[in-house]
PDB file of N, CA and C in Angstrom:
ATOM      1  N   UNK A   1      19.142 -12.246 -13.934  1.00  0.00           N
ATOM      2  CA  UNK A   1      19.391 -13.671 -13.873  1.00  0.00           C
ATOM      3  C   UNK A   1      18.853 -14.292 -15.158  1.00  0.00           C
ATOM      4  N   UNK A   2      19.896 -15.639 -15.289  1.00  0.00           N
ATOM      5  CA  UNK A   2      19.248 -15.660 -17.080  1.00  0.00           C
ATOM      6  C   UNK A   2      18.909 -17.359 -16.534  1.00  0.00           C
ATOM      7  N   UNK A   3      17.968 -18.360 -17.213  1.00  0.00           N
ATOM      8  CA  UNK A   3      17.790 -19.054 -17.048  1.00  0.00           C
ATOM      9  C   UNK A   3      17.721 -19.881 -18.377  1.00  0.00           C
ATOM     10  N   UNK A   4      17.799 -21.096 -18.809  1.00  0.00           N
ATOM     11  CA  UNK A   4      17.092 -22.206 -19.943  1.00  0.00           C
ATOM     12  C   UNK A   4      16.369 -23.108 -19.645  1.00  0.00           C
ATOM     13  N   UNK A   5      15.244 -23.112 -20.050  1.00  0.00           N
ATOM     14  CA  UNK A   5      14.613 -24.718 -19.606  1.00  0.00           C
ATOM     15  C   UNK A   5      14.158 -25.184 -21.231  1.00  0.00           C
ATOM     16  N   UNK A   6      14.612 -26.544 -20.912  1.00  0.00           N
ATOM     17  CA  UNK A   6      14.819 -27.371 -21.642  1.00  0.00           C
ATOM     18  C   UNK A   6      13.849 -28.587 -21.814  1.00  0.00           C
ATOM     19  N   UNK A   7      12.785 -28.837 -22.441  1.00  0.00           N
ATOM     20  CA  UNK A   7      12.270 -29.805 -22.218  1.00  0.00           C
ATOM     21  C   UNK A   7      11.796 -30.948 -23.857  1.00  0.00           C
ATOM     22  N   UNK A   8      12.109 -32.125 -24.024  1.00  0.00           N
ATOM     23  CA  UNK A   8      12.083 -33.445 -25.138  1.00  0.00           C
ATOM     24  C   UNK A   8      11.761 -34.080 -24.889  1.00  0.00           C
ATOM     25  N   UNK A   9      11.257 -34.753 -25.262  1.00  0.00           N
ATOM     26  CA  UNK A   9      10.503 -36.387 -25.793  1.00  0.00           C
ATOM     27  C   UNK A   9      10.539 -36.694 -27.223  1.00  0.00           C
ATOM     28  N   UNK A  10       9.750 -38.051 -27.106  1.00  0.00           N
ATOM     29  CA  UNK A  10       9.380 -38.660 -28.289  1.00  0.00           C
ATOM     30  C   UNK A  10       8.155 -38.075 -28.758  1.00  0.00           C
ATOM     31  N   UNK A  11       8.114 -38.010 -29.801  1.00  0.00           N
ATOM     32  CA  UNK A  11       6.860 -38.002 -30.288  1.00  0.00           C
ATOM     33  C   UNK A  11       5.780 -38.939 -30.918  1.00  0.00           C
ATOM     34  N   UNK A  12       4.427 -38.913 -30.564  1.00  0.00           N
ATOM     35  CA  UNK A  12       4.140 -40.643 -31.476  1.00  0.00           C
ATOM     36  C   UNK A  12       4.293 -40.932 -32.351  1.00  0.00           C
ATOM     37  N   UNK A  13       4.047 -41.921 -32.616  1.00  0.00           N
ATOM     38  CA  UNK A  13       4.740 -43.002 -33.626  1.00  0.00           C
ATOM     39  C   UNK A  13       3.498 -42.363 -34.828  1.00  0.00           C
ATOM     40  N   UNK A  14       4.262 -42.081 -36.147  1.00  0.00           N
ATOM     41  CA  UNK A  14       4.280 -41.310 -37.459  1.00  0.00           C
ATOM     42  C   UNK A  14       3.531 -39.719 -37.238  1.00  0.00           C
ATOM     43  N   UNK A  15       3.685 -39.119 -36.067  1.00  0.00           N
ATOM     44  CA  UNK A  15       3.283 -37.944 -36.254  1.00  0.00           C
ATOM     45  C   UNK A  15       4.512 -36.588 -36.387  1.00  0.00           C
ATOM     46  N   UNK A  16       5.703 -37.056 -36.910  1.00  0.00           N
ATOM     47  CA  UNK A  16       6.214 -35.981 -36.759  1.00  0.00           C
ATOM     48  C   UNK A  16       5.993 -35.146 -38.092  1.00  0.00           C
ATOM     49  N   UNK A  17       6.184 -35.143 -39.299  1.00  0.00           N
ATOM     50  CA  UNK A  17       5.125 -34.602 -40.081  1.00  0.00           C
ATOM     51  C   UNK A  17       4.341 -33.787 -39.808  1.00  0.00           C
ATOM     52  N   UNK A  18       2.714 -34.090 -39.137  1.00  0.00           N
ATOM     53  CA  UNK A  18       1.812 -33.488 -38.951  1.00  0.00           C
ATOM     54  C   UNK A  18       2.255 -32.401 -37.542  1.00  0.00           C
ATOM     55  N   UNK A  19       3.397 -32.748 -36.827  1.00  0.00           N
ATOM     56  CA  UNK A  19       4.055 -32.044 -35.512  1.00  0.00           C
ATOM     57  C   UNK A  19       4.310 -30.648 -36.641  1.00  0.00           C
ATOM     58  N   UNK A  20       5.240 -31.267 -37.561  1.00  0.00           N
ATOM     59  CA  UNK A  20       6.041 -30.251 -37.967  1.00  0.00           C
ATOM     60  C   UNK A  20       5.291 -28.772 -38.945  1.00  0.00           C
ATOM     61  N   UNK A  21       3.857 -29.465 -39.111  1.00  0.00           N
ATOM     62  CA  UNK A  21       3.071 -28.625 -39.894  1.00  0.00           C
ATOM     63  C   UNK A  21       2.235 -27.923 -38.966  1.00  0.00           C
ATOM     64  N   UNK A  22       1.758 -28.521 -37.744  1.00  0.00           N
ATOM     65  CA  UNK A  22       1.227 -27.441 -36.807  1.00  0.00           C
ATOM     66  C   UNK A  22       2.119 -26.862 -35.873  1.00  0.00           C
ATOM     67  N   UNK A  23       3.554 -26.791 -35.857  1.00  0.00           N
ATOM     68  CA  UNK A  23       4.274 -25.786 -35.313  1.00  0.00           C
ATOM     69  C   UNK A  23       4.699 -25.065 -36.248  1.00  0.00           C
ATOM     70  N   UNK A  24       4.792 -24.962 -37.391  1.00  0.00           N
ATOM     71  CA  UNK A  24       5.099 -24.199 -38.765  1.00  0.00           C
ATOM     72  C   UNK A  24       4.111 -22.799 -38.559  1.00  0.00           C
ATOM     73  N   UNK A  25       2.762 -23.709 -38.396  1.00  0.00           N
ATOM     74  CA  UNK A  25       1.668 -22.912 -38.795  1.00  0.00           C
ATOM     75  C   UNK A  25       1.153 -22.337 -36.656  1.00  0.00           C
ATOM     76  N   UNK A  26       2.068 -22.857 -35.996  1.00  0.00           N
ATOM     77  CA  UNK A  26       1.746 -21.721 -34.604  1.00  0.00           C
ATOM     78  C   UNK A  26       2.580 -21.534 -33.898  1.00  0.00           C
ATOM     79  N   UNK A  27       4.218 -21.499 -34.241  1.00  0.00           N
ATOM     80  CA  UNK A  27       5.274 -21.279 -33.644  1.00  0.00           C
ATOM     81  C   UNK A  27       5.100 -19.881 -33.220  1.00  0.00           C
ATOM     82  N   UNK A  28       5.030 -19.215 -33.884  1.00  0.00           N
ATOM     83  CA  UNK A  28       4.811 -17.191 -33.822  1.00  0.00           C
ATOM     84  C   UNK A  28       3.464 -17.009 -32.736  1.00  0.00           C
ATOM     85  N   UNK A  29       2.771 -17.846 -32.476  1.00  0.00           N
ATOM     86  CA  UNK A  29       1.311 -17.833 -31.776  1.00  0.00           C
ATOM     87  C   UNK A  29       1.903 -17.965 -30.272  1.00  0.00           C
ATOM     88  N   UNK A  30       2.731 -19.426 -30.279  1.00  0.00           N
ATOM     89  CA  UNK A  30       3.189 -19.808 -29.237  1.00  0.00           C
ATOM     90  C   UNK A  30       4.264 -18.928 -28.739  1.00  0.00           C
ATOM     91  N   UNK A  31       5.291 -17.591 -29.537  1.00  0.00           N
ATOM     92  CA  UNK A  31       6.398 -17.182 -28.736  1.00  0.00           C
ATOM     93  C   UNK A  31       5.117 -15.849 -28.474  1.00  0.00           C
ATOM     94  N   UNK A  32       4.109 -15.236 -28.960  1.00  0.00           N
ATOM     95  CA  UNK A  32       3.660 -14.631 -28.449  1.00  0.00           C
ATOM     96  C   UNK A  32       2.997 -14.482 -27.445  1.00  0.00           C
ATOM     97  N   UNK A  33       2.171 -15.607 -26.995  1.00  0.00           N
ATOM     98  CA  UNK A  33       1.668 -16.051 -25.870  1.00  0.00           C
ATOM     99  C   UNK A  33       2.332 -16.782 -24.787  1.00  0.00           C
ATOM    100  N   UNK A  34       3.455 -16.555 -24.961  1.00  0.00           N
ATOM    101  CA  UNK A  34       4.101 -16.770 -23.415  1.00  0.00           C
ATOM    102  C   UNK A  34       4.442 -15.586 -22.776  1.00  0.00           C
ATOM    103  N   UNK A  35       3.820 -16.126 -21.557  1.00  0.00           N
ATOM    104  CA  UNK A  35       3.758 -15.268 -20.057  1.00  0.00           C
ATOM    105  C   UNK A  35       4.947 -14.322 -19.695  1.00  0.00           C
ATOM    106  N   UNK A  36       4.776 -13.593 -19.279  1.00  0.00           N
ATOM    107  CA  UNK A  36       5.574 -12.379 -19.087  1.00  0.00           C
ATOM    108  C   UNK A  36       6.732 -12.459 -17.976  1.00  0.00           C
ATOM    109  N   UNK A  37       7.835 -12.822 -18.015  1.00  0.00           N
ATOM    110  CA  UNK A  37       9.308 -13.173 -17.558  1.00  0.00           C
ATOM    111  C   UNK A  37       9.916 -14.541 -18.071  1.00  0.00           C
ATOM    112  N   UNK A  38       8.977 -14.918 -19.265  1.00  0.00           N
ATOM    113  CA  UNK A  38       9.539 -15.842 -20.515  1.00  0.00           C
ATOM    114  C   UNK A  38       9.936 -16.031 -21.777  1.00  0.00           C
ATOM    115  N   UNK A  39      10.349 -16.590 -22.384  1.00  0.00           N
ATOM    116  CA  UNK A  39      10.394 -16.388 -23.591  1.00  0.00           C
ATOM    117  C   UNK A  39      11.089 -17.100 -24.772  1.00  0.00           C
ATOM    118  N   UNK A  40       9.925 -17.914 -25.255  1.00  0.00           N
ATOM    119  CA  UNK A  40      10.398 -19.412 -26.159  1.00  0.00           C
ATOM    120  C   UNK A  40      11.405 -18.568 -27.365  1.00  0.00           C
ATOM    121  N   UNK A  41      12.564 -19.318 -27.368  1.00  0.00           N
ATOM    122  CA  UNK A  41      13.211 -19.946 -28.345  1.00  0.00           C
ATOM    123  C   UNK A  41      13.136 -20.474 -29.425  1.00  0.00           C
ATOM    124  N   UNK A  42      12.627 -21.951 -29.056  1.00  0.00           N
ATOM    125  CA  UNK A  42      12.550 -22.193 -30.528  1.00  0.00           C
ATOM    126  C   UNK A  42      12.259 -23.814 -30.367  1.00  0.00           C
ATOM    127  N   UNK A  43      11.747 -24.938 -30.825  1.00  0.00           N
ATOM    128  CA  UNK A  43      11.816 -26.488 -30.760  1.00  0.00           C
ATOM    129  C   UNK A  43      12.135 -26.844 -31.750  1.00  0.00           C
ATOM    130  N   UNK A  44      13.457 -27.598 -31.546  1.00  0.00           N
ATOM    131  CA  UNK A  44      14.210 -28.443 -32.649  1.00  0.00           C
ATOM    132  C   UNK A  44      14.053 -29.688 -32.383  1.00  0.00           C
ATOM    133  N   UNK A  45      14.401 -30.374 -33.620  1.00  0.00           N
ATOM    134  CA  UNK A  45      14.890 -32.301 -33.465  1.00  0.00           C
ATOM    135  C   UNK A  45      16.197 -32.230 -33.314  1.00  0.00           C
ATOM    136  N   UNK A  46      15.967 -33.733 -32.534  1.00  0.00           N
ATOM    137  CA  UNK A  46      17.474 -34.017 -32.556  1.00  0.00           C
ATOM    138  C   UNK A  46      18.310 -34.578 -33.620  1.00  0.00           C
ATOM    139  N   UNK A  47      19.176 -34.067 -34.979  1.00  0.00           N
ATOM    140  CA  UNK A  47      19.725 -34.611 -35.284  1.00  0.00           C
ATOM    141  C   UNK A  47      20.443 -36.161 -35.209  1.00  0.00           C
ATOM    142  N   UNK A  48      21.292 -36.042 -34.009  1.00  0.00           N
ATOM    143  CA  UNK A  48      22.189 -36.557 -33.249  1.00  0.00           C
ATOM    144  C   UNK A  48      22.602 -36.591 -31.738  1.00  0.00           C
ATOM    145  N   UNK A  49      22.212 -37.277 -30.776  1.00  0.00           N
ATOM    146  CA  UNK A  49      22.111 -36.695 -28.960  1.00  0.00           C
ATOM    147  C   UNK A  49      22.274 -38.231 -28.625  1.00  0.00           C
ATOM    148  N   UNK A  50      22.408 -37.971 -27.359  1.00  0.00           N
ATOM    149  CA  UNK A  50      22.364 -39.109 -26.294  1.00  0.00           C
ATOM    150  C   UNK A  50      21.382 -40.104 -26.265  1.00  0.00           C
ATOM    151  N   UNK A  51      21.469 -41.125 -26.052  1.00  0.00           N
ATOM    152  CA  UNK A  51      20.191 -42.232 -26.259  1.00  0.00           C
ATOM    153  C   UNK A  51      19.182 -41.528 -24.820  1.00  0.00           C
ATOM    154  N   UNK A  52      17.908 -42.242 -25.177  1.00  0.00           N
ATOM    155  CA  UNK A  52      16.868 -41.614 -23.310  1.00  0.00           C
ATOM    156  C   UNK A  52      16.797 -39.737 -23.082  1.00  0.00           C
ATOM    157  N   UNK A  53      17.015 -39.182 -24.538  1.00  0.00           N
ATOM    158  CA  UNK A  53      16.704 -38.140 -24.524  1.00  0.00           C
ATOM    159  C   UNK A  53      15.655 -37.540 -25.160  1.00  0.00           C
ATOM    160  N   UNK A  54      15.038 -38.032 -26.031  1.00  0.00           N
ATOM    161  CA  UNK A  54      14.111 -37.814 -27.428  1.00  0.00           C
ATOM    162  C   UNK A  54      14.477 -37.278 -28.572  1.00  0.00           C
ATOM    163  N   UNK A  55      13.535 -36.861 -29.559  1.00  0.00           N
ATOM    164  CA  UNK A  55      14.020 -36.491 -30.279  1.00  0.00           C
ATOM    165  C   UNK A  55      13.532 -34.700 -30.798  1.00  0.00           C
ATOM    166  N   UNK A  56      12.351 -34.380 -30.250  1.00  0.00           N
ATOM    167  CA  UNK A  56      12.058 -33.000 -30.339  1.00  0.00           C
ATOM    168  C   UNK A  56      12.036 -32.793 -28.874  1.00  0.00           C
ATOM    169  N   UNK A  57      12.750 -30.958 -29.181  1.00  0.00           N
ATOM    170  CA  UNK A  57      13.495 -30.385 -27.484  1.00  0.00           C
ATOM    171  C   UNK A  57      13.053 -28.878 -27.965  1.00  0.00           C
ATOM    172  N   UNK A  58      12.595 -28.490 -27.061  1.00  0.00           N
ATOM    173  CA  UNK A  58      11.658 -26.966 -27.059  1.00  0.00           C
ATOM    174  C   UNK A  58      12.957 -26.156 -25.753  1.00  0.00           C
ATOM    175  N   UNK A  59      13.187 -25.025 -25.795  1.00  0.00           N
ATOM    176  CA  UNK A  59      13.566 -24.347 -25.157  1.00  0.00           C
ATOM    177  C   UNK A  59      13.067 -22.905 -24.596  1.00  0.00           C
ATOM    178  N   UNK A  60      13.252 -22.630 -23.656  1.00  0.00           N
ATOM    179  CA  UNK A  60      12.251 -21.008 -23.561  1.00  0.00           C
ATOM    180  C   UNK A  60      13.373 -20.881 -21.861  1.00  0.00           C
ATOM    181  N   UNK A  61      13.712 -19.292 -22.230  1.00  0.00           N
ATOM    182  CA  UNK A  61      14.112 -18.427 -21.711  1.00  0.00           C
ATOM    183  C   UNK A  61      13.337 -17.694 -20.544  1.00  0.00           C
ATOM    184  N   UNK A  62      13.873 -17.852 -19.122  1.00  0.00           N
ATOM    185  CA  UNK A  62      13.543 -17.883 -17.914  1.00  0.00           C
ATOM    186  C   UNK A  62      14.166 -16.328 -17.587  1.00  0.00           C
ATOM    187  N   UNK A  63      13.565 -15.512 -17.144  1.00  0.00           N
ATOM    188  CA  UNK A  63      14.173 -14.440 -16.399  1.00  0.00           C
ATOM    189  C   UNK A  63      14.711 -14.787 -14.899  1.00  0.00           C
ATOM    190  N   UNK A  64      13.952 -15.597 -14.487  1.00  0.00           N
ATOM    191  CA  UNK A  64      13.949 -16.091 -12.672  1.00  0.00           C
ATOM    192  C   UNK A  64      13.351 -17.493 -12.571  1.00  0.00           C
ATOM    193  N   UNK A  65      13.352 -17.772 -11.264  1.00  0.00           N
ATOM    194  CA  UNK A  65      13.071 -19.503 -10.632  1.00  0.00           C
ATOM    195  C   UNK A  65      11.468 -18.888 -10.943  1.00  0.00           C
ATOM    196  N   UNK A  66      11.125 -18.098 -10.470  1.00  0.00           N
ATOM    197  CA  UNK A  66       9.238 -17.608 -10.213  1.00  0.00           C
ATOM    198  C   UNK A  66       8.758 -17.674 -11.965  1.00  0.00           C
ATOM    199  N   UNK A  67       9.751 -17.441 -13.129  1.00  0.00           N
ATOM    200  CA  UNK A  67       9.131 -17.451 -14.449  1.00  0.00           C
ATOM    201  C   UNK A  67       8.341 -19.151 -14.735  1.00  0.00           C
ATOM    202  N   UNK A  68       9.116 -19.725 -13.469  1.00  0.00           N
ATOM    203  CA  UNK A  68       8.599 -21.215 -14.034  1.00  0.00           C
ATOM    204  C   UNK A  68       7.378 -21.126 -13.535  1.00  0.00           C
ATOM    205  N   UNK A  69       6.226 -20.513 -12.262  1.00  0.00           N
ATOM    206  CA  UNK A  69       5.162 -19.806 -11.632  1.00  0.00           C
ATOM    207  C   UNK A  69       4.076 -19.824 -12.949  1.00  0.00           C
ATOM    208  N   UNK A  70       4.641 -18.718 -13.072  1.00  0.00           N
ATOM    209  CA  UNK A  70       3.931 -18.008 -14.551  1.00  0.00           C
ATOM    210  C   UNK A  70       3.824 -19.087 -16.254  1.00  0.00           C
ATOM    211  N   UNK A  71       4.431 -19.877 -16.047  1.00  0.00           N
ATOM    212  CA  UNK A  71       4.426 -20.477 -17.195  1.00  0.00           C
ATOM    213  C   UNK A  71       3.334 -21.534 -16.980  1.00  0.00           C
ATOM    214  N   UNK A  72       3.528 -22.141 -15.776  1.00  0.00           N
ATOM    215  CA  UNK A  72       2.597 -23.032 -15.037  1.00  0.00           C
ATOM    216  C   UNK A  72       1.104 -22.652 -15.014  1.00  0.00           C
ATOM    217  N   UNK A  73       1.119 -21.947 -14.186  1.00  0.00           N
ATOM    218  CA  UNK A  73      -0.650 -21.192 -14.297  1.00  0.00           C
ATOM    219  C   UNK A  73      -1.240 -20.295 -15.347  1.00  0.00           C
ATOM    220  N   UNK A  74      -0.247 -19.901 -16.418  1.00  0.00           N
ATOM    221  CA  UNK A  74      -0.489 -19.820 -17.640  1.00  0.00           C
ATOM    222  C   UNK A  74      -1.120 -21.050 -18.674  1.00  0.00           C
ATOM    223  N   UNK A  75      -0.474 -22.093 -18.246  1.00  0.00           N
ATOM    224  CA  UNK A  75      -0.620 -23.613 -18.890  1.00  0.00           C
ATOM    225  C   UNK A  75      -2.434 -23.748 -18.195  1.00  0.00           C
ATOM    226  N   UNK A  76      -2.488 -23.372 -17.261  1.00  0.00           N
ATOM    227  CA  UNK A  76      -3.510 -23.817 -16.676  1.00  0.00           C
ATOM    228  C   UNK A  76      -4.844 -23.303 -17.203  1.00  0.00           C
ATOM    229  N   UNK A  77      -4.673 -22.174 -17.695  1.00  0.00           N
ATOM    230  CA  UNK A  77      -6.285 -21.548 -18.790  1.00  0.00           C
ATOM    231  C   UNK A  77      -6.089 -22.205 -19.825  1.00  0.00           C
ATOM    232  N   UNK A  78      -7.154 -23.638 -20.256  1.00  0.00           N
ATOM    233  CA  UNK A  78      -6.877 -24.477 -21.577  1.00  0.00           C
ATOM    234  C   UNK A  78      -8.346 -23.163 -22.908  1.00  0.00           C
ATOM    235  N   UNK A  79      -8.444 -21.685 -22.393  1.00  0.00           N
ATOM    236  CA  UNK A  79      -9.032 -21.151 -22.605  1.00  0.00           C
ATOM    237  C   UNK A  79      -8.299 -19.651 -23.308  1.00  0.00           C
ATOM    238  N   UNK A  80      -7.039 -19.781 -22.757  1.00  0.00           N
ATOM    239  CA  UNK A  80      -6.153 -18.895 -22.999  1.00  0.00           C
ATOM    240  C   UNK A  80      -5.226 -19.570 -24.252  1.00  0.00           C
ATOM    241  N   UNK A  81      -4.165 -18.869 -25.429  1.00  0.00           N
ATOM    242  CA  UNK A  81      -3.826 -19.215 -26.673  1.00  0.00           C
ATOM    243  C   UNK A  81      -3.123 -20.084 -25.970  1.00  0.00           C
ATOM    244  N   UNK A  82      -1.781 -19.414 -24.653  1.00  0.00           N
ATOM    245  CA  UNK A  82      -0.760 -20.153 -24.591  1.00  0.00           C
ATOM    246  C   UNK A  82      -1.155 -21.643 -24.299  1.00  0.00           C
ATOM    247  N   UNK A  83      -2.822 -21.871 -22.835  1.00  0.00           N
ATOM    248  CA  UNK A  83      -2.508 -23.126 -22.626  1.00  0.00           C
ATOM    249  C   UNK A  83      -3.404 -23.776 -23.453  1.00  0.00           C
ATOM    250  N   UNK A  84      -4.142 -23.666 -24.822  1.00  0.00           N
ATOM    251  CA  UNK A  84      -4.281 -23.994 -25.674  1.00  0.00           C
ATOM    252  C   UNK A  84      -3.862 -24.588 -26.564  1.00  0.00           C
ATOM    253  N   UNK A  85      -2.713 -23.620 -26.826  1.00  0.00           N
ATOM    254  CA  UNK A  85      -1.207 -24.659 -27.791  1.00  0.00           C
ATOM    255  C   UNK A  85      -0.723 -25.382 -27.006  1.00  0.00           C
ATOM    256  N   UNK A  86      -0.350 -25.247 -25.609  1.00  0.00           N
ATOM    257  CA  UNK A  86       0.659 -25.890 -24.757  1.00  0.00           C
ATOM    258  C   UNK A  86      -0.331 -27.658 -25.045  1.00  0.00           C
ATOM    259  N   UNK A  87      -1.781 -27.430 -24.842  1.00  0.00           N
ATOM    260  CA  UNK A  87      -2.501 -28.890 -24.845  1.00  0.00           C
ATOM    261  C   UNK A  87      -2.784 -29.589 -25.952  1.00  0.00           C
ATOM    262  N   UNK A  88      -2.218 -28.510 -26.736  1.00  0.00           N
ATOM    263  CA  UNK A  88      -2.413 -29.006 -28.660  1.00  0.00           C
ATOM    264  C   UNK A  88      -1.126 -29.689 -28.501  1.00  0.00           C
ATOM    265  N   UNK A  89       0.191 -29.229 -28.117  1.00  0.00           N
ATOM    266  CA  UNK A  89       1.675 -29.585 -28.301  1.00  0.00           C
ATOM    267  C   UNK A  89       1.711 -30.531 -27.490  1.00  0.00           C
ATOM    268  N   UNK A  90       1.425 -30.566 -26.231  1.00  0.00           N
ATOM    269  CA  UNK A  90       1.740 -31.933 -25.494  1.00  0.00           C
ATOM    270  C   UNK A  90       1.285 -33.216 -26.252  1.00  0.00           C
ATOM    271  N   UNK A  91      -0.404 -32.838 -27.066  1.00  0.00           N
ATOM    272  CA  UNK A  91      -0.873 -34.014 -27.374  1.00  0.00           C
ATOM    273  C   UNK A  91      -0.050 -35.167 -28.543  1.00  0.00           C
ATOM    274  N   UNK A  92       0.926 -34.309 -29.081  1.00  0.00           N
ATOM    275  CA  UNK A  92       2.145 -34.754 -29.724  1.00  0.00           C
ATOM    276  C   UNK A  92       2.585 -36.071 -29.494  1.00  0.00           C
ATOM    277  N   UNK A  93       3.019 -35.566 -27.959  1.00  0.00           N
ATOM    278  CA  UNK A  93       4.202 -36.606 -27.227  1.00  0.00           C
ATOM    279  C   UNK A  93       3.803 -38.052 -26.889  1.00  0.00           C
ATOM    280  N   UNK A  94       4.135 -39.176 -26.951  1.00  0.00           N
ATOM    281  CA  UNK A  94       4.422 -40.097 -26.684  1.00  0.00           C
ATOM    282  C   UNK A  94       4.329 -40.181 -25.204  1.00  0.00           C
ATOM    283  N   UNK A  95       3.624 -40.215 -24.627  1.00  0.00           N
ATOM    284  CA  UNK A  95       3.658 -40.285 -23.252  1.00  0.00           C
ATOM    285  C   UNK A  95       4.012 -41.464 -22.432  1.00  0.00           C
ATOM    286  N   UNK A  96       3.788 -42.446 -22.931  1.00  0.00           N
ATOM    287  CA  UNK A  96       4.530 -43.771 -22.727  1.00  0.00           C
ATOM    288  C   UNK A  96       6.232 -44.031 -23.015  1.00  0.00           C
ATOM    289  N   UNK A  97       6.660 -42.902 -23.554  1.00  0.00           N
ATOM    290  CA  UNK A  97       8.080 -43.215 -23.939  1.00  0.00           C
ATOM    291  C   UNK A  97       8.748 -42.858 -22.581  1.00  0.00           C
ATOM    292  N   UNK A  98       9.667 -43.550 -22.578  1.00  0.00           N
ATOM    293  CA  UNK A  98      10.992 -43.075 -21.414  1.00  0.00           C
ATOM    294  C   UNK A  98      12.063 -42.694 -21.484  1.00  0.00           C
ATOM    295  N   UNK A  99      12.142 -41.832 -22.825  1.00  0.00           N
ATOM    296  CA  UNK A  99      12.850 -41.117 -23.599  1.00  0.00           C
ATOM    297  C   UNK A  99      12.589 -39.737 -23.687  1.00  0.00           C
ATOM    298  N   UNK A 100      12.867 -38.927 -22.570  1.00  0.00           N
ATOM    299  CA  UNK A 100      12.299 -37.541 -22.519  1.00  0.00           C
ATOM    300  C   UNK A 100      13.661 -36.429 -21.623  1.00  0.00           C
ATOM    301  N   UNK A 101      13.480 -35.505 -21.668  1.00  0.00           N
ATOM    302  CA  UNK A 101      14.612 -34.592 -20.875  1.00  0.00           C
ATOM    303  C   UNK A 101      13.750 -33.656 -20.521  1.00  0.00           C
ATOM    304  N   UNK A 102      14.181 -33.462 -19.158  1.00  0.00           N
ATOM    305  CA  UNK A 102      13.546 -31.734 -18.479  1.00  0.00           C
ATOM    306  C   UNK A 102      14.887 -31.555 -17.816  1.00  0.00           C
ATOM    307  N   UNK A 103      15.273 -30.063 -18.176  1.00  0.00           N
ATOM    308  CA  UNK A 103      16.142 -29.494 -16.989  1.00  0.00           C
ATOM    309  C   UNK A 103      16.145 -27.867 -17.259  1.00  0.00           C
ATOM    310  N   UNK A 104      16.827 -27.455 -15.682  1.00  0.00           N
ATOM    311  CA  UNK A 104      17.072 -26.294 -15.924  1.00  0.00           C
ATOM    312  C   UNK A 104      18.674 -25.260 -16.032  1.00  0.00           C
ATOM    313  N   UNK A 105      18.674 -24.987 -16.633  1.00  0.00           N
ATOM    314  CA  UNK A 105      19.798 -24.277 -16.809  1.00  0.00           C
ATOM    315  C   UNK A 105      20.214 -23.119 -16.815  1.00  0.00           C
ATOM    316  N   UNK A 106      21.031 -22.538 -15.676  1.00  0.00           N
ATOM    317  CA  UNK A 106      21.471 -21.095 -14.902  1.00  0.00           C
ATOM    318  C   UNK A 106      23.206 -20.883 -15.295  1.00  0.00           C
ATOM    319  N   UNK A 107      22.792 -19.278 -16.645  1.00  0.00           N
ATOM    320  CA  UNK A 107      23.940 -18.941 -16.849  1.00  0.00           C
ATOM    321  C   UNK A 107      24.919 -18.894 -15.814  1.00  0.00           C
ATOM    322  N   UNK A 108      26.414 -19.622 -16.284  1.00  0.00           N
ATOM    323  CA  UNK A 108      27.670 -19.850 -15.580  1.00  0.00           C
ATOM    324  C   UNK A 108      27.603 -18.478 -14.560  1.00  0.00           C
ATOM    325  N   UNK A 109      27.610 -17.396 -15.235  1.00  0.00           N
ATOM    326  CA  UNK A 109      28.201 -16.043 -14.411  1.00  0.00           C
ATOM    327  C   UNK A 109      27.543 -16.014 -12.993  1.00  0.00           C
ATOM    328  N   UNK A 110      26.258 -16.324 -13.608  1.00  0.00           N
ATOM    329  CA  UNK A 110      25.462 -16.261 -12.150  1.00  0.00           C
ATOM    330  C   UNK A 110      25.177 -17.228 -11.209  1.00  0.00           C
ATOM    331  N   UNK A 111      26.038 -18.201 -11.661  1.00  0.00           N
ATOM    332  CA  UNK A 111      25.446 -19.760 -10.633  1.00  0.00           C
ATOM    333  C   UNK A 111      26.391 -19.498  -9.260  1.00  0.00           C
ATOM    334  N   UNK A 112      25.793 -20.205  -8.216  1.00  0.00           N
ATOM    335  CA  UNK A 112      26.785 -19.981  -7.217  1.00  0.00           C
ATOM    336  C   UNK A 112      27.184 -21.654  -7.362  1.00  0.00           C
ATOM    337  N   UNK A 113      28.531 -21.378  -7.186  1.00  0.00           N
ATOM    338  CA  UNK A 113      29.513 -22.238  -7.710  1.00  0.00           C
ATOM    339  C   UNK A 113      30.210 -22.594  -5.999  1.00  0.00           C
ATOM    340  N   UNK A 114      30.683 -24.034  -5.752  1.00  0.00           N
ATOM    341  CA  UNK A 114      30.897 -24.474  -4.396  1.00  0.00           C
ATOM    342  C   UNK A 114      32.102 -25.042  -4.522  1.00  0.00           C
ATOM    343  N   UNK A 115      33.102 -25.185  -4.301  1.00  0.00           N
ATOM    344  CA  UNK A 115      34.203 -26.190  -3.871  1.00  0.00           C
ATOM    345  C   UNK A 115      35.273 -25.963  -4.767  1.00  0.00           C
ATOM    346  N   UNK A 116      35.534 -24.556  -5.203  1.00  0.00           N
ATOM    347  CA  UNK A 116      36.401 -23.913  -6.120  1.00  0.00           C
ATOM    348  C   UNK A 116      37.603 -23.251  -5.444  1.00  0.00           C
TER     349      UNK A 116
END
């Protein structure tokens, strides 16, 4: 089973710069330290997207519904690299914005599909 989760916001106001220099310098930290039935991708800006979406969108590769488990209580050791970066990276975001996206996304082949 293949999964995407998808998650953007804003970032605060004049830090994308300094965003872009500490994921430069721990992108490779962060795909290594994710939990085992995951596996980051990559976080881009948005060029060009929908308004109420943001503008940086991180993606990471789900084996199963339970990889979201593991990513979670992974997040939860602020002692461990992953939830270390994860509390370095959140501190990024704009948390006041209402400009953000979470979803999940289950390759076509495998979705069960209704009213076809």
């Amino acid at each position: 089973m293949s999964f995407i989760a998808h998650f953007g916001g804003d970032l605060k106001e004049g830090k994308m710069r300094e965003f872009q220099e500490w994921l430069a310098a721990n992108e490779q930290a962060i795909a290594d330290s994710h939990p085992e039935g995951t596996k980051y991708i990559g976080t881009y800006v948005a060029i060009y997207s929908h308004k109420g979406v943001g503008t940086v969108h991180s993606f990471i590769e789900l084996d199963s519904y339970g990889a979201q488990d593991a990513m979670a209580a992974a997040g939860l050791d602020a002692n461990s690299t992953y939830g270390r970066l994860m509390n370095e990276y959140v501190a990024f975001f704009d948390q006041e914005s209402e400009d953000y996206t979470q979803a999940l996304y289950k390759s076509v082949t495998a979705a069960t599909l209704y009213g076809e």
